[in-house]
PDB file of N, CA and C in Angstrom:
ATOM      1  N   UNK A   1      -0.538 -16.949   3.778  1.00  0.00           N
ATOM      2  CA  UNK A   1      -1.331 -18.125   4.044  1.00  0.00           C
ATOM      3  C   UNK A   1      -1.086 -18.626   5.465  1.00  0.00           C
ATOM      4  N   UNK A   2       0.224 -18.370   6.049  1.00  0.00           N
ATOM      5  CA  UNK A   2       0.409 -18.809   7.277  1.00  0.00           C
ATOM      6  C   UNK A   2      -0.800 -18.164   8.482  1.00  0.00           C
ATOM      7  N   UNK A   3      -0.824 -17.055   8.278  1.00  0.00           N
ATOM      8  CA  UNK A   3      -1.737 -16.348   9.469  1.00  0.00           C
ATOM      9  C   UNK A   3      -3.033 -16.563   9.045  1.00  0.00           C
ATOM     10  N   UNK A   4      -3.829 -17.209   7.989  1.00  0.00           N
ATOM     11  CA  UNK A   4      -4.708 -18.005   7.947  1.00  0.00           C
ATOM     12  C   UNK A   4      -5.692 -16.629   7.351  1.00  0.00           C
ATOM     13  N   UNK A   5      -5.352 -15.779   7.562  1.00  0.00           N
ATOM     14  CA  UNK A   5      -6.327 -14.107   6.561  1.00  0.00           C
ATOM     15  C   UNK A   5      -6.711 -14.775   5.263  1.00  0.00           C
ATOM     16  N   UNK A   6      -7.369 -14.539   5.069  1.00  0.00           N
ATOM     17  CA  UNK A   6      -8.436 -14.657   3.173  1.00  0.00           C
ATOM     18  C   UNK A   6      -8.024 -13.119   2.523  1.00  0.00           C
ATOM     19  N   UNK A   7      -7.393 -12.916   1.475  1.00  0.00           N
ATOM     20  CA  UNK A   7      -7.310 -11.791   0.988  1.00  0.00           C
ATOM     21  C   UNK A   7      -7.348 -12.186  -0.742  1.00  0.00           C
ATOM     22  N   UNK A   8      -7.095 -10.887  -1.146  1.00  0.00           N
ATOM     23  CA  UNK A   8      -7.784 -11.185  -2.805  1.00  0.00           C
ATOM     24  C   UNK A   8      -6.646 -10.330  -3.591  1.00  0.00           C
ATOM     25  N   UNK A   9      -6.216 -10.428  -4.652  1.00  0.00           N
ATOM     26  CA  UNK A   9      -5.747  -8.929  -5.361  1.00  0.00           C
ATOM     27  C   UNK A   9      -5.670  -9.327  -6.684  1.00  0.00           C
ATOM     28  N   UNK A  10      -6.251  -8.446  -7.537  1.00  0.00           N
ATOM     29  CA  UNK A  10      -6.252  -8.642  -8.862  1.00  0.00           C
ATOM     30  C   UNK A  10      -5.430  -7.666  -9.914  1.00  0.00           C
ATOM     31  N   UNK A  11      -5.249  -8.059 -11.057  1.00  0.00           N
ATOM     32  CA  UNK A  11      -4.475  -7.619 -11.930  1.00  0.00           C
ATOM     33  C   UNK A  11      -4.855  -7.477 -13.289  1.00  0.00           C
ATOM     34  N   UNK A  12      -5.069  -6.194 -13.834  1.00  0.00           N
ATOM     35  CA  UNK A  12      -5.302  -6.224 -15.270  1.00  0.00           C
ATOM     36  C   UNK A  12      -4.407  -5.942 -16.202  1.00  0.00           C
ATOM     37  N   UNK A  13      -4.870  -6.320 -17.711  1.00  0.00           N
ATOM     38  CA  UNK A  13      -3.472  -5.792 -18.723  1.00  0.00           C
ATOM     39  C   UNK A  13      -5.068  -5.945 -19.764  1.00  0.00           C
ATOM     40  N   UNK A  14      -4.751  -5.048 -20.386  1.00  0.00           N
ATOM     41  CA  UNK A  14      -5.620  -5.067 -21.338  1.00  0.00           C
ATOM     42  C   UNK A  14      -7.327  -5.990 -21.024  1.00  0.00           C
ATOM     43  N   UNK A  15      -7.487  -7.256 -21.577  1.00  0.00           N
ATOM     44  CA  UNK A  15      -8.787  -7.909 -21.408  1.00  0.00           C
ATOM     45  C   UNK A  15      -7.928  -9.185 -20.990  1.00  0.00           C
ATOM     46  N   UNK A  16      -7.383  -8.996 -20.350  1.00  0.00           N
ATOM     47  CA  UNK A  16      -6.711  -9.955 -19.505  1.00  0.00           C
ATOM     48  C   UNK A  16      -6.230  -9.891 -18.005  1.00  0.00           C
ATOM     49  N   UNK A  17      -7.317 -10.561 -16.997  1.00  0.00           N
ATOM     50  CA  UNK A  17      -7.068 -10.354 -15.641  1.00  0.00           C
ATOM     51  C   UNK A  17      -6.870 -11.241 -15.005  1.00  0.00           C
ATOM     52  N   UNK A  18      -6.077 -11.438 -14.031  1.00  0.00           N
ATOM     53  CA  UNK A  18      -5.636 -12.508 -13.000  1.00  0.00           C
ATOM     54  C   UNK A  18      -6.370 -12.239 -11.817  1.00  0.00           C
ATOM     55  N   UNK A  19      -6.836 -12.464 -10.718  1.00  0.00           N
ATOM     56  CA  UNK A  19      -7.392 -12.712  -9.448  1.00  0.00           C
ATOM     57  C   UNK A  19      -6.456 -13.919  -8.561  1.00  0.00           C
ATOM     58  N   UNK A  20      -5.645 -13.628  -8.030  1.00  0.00           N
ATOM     59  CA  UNK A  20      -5.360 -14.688  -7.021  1.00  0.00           C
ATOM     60  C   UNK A  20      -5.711 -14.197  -5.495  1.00  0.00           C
ATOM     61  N   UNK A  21      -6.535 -15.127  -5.087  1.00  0.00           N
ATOM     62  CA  UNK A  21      -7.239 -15.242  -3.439  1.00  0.00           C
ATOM     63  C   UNK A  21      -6.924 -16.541  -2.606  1.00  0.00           C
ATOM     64  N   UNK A  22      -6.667 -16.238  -1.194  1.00  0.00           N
ATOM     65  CA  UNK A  22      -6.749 -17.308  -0.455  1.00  0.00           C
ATOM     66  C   UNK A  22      -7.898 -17.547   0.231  1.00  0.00           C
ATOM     67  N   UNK A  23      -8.248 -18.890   0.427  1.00  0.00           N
ATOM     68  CA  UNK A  23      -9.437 -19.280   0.983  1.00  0.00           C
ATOM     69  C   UNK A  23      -9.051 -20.750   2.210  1.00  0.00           C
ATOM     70  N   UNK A  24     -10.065 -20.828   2.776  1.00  0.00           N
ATOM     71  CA  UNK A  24     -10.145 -21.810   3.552  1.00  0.00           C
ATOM     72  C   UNK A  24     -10.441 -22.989   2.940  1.00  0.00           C
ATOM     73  N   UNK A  25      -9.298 -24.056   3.586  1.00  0.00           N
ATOM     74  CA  UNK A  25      -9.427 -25.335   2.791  1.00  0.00           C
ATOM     75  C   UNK A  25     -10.605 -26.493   3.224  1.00  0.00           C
ATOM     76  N   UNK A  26     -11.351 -26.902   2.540  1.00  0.00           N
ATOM     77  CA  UNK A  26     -12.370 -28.351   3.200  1.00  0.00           C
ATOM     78  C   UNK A  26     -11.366 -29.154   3.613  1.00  0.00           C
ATOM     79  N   UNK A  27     -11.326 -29.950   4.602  1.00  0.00           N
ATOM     80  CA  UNK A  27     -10.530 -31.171   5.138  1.00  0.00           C
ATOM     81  C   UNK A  27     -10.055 -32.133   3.828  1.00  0.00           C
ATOM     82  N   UNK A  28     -10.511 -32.352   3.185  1.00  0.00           N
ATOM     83  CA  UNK A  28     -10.609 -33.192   1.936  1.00  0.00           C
ATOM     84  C   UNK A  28      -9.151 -32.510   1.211  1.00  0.00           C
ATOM     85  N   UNK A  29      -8.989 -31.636   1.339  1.00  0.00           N
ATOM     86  CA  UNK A  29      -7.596 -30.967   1.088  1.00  0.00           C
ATOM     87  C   UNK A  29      -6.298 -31.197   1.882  1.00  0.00           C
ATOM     88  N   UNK A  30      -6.598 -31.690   3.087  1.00  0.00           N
ATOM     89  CA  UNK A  30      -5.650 -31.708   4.128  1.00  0.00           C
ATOM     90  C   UNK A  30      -4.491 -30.792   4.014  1.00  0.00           C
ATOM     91  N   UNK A  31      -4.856 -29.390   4.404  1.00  0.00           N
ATOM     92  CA  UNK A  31      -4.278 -28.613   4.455  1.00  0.00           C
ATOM     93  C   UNK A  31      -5.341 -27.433   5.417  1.00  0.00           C
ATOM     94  N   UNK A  32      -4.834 -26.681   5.167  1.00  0.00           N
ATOM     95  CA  UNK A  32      -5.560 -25.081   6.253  1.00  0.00           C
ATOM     96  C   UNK A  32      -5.616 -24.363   5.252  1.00  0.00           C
ATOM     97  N   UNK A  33      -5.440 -23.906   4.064  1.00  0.00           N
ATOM     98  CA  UNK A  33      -5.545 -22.954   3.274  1.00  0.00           C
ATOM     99  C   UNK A  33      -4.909 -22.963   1.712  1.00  0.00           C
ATOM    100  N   UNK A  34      -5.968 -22.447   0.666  1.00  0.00           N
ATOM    101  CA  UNK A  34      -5.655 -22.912  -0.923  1.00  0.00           C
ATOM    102  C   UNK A  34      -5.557 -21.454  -0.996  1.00  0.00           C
ATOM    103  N   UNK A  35      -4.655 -21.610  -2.121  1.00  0.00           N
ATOM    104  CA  UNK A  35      -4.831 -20.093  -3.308  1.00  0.00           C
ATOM    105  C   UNK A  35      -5.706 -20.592  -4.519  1.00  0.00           C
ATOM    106  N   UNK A  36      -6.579 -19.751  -4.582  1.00  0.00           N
ATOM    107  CA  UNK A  36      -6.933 -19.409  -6.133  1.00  0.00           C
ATOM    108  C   UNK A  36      -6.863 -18.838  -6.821  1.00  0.00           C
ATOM    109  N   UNK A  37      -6.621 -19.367  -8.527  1.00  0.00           N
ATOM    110  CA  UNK A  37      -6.255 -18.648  -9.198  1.00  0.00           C
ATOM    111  C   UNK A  37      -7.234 -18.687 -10.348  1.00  0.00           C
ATOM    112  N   UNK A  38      -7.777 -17.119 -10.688  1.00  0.00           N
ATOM    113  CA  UNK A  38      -8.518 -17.387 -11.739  1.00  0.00           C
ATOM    114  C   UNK A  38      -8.453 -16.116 -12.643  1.00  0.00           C
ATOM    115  N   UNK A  39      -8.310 -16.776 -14.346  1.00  0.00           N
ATOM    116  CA  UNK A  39      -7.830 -16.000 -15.104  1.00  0.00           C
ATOM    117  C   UNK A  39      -9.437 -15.862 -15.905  1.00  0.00           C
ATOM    118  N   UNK A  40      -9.034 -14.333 -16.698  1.00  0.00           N
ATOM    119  CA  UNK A  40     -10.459 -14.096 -17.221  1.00  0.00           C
ATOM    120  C   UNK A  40      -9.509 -13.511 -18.881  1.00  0.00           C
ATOM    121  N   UNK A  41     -10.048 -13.856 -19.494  1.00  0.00           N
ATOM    122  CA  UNK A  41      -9.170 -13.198 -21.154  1.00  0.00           C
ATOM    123  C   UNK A  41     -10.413 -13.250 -22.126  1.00  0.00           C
ATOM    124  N   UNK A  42     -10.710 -12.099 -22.388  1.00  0.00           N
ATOM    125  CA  UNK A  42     -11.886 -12.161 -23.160  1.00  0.00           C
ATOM    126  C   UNK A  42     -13.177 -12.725 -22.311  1.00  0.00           C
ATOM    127  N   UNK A  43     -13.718 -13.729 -22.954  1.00  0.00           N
ATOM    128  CA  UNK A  43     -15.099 -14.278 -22.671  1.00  0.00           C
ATOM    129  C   UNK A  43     -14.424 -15.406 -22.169  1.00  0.00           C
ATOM    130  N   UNK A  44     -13.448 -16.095 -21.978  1.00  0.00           N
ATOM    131  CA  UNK A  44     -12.688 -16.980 -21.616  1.00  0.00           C
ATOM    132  C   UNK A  44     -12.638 -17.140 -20.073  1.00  0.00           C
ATOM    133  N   UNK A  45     -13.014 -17.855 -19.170  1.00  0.00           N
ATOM    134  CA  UNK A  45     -12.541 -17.698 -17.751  1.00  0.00           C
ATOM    135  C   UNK A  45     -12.112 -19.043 -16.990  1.00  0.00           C
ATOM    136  N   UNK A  46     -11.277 -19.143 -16.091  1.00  0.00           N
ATOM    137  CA  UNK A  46     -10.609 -20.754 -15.538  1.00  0.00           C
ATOM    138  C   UNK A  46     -10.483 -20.208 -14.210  1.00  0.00           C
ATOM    139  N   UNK A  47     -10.881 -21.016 -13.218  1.00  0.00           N
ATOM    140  CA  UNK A  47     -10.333 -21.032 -11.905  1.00  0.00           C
ATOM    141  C   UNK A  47      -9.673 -22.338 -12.103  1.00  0.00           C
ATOM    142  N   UNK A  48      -8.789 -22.312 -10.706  1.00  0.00           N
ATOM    143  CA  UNK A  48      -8.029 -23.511 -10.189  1.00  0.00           C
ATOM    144  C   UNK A  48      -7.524 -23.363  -8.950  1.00  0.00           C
ATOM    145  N   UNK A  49      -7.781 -24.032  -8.340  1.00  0.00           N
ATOM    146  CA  UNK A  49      -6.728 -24.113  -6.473  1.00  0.00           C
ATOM    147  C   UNK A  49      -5.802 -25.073  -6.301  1.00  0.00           C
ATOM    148  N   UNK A  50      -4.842 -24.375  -5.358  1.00  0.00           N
ATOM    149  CA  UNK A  50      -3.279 -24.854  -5.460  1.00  0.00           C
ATOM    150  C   UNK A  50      -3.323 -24.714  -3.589  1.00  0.00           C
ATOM    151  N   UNK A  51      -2.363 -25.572  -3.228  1.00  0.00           N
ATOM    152  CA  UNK A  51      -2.065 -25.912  -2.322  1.00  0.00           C
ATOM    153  C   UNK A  51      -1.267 -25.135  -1.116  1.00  0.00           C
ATOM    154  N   UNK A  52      -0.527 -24.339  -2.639  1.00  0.00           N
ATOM    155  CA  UNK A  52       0.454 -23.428  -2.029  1.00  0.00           C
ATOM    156  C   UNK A  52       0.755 -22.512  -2.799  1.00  0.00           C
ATOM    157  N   UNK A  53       1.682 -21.141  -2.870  1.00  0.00           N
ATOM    158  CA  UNK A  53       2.027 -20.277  -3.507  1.00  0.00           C
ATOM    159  C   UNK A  53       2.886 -20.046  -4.857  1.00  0.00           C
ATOM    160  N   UNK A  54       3.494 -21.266  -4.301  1.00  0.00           N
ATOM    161  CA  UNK A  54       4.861 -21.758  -4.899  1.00  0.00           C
ATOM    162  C   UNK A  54       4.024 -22.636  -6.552  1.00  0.00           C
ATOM    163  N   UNK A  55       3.529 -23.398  -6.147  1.00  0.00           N
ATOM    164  CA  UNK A  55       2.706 -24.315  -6.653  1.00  0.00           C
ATOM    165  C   UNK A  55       2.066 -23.732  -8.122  1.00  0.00           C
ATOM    166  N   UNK A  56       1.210 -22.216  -7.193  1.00  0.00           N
ATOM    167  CA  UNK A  56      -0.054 -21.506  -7.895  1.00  0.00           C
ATOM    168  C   UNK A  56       0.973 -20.990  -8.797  1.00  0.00           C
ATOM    169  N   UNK A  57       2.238 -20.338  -8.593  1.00  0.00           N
ATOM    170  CA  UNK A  57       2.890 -19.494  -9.509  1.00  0.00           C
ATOM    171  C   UNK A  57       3.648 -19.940 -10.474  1.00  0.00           C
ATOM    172  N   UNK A  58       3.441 -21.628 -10.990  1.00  0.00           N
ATOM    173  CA  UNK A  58       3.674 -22.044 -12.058  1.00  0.00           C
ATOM    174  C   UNK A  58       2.974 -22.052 -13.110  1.00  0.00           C
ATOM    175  N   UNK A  59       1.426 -21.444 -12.909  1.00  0.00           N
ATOM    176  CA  UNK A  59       0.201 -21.283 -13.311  1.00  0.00           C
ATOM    177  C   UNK A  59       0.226 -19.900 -14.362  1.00  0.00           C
ATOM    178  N   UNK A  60       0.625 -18.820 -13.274  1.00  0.00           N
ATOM    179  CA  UNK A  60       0.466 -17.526 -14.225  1.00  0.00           C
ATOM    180  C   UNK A  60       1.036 -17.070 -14.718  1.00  0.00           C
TER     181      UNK A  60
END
C-alpha cells in the first residue's frame, strides 16, 4: 500500500473465495489507499474496505 500500486490476489478452497485488492482512497477516507476485502461462499457475497492491512486481516 505504501508505493501506492492497485493489485488484486485471490484465493479459493472449495466454493469459498477471498479477493483482497488495493484501491485508491476518495478523500472522504483521509487516507491514500484501502484494501478490499470480498468474500464469495456459495451464492453468498460481502465486500468491505479497511484502512489498512492489519485492520483487513481481522476480517478473514
Amino acid at each position: 500500500m505504501a508505493s501506492g500500486r492497485e493489485i488484486s490476489l485471490t484465493r479459493t478452497l472449495g466454493n469459498f473465495t477471498v479477493t483482497a485488492s488495493t484501491t485508491r482512497a476518495l478523500p472522504v477516507w483521509e487516507c491514500d489507499m484501502l484494501v478490499r476485502l470480498e468474500r464469495t461462499h456459495g451464492h453468498v457475497y460481502s465486500s468491505q474496505y479497511f484502512r489498512s492491512v492489519e485492520e483487513a486481516m481481522h476480517y478473514i
